[in-house]
Protein backbone atom coordinates (compact mmCIF):
# COMPACT_ATOMS: atom_id res chain seq x y z
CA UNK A 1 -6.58 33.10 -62.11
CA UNK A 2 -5.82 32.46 -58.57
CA UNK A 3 -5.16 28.96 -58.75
CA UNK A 4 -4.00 27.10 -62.36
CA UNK A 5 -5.48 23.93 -63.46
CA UNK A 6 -3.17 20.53 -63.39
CA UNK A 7 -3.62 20.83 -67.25
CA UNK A 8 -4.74 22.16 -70.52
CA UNK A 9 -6.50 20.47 -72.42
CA UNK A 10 -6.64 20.66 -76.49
CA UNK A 11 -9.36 19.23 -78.27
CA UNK A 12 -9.62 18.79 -81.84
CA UNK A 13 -13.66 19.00 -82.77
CA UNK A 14 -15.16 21.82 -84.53
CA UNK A 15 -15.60 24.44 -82.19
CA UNK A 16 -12.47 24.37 -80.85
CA UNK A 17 -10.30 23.86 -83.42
CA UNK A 18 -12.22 27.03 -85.26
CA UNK A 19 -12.27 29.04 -82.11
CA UNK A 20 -8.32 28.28 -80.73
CA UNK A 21 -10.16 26.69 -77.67
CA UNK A 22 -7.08 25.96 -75.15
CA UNK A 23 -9.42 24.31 -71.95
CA UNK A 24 -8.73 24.90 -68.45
CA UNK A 25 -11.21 23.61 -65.62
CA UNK A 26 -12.08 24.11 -62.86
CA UNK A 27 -15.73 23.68 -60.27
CA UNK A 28 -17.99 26.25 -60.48
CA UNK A 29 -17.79 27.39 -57.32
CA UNK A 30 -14.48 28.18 -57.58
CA UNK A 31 -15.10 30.80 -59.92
CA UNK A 32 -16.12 34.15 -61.02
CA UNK A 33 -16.63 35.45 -64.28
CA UNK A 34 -16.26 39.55 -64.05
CA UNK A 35 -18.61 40.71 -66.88
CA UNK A 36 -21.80 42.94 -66.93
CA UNK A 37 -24.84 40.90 -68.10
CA UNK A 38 -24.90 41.99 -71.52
CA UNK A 39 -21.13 41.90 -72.20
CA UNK A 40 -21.66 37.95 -72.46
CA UNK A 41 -23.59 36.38 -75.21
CA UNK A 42 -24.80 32.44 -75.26
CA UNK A 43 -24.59 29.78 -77.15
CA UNK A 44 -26.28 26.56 -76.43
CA UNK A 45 -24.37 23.71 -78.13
CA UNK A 46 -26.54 21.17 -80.26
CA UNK A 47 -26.35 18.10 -77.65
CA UNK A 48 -27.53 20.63 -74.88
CA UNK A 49 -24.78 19.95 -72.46
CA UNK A 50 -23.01 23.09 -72.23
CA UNK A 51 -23.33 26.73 -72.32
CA UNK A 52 -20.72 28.35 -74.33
CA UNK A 53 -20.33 31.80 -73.79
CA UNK A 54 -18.51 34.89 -75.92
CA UNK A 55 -17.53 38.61 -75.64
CA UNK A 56 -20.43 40.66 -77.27
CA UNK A 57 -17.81 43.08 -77.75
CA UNK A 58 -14.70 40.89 -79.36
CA UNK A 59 -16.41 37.46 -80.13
CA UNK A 60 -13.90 35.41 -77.91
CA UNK A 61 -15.08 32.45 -76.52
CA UNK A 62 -14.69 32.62 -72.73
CA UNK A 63 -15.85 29.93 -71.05
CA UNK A 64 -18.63 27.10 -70.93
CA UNK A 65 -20.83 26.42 -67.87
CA UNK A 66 -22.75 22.70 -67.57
CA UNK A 67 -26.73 22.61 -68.15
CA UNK A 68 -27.16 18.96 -67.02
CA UNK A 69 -26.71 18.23 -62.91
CA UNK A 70 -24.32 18.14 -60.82
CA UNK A 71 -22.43 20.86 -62.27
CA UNK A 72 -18.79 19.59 -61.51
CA UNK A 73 -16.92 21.26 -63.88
CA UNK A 74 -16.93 24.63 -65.99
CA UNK A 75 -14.33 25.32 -69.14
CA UNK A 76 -12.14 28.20 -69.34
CA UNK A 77 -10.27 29.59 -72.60
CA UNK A 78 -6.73 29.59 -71.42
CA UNK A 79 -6.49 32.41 -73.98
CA UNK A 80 -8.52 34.56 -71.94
CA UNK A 81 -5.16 34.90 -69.56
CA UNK A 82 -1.68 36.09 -69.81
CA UNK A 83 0.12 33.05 -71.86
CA UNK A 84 2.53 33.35 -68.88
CA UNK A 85 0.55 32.20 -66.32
CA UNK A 86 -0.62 28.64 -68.36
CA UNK A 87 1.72 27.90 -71.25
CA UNK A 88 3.99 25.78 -68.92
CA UNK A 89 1.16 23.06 -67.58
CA UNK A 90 0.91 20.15 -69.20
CA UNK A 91 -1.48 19.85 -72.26
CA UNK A 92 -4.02 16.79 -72.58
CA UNK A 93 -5.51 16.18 -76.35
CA UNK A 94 -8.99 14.96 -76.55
CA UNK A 95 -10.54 13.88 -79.69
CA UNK A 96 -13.27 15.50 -79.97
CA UNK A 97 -13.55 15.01 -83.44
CA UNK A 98 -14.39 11.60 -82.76
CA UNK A 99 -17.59 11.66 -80.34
């Protein structure tokens, strides 16, 4: 992570609360996912916004990248780094449970 998000964010629907989804963002462009094709499996979710993506080897959920236009923003699991480097920003709930 070369340059932290502002915030976390912790939302409380489903998926994240099952998967221990702590969300960082950031635009796509500014960055790169370090994986061999098949090490990453998809997983479209149901309102077909988002492209949720896990280790084929471990199961951890990774990251999300947009599938509607303009892609602004992609989701990183703040799990995925050293608790070091993000446990001290500032952590925004969202209810999700409520959309």
């Amino acid at each position: 992570m070369a340059v932290p998000p502002e915030q976390v964010t912790q939302c409380n629907c489903s998926l994240c609360l099952k998967t221990g989804w702590i969300g960082g963002y950031w635009h796509p462009d500014d960055v790169t996912i370090d994986a061999k094709f098949d090490a990453l499996n998809p997983y479209v979710q149901s309102d077909q916004m988002i492209t949720i993506w896990n280790c084929a080897l471990c199961g951890s959920h990774t990251h999300w990248t947009p599938l509607t236009a303009p892609p602004e923003r992609m989701g990183m699991n703040m799990r995925m780094f050293e608790p070091k480097d993000w446990q001290h920003l500032p952590v925004q709930p969202v209810d999700g449970a409520s959309f």
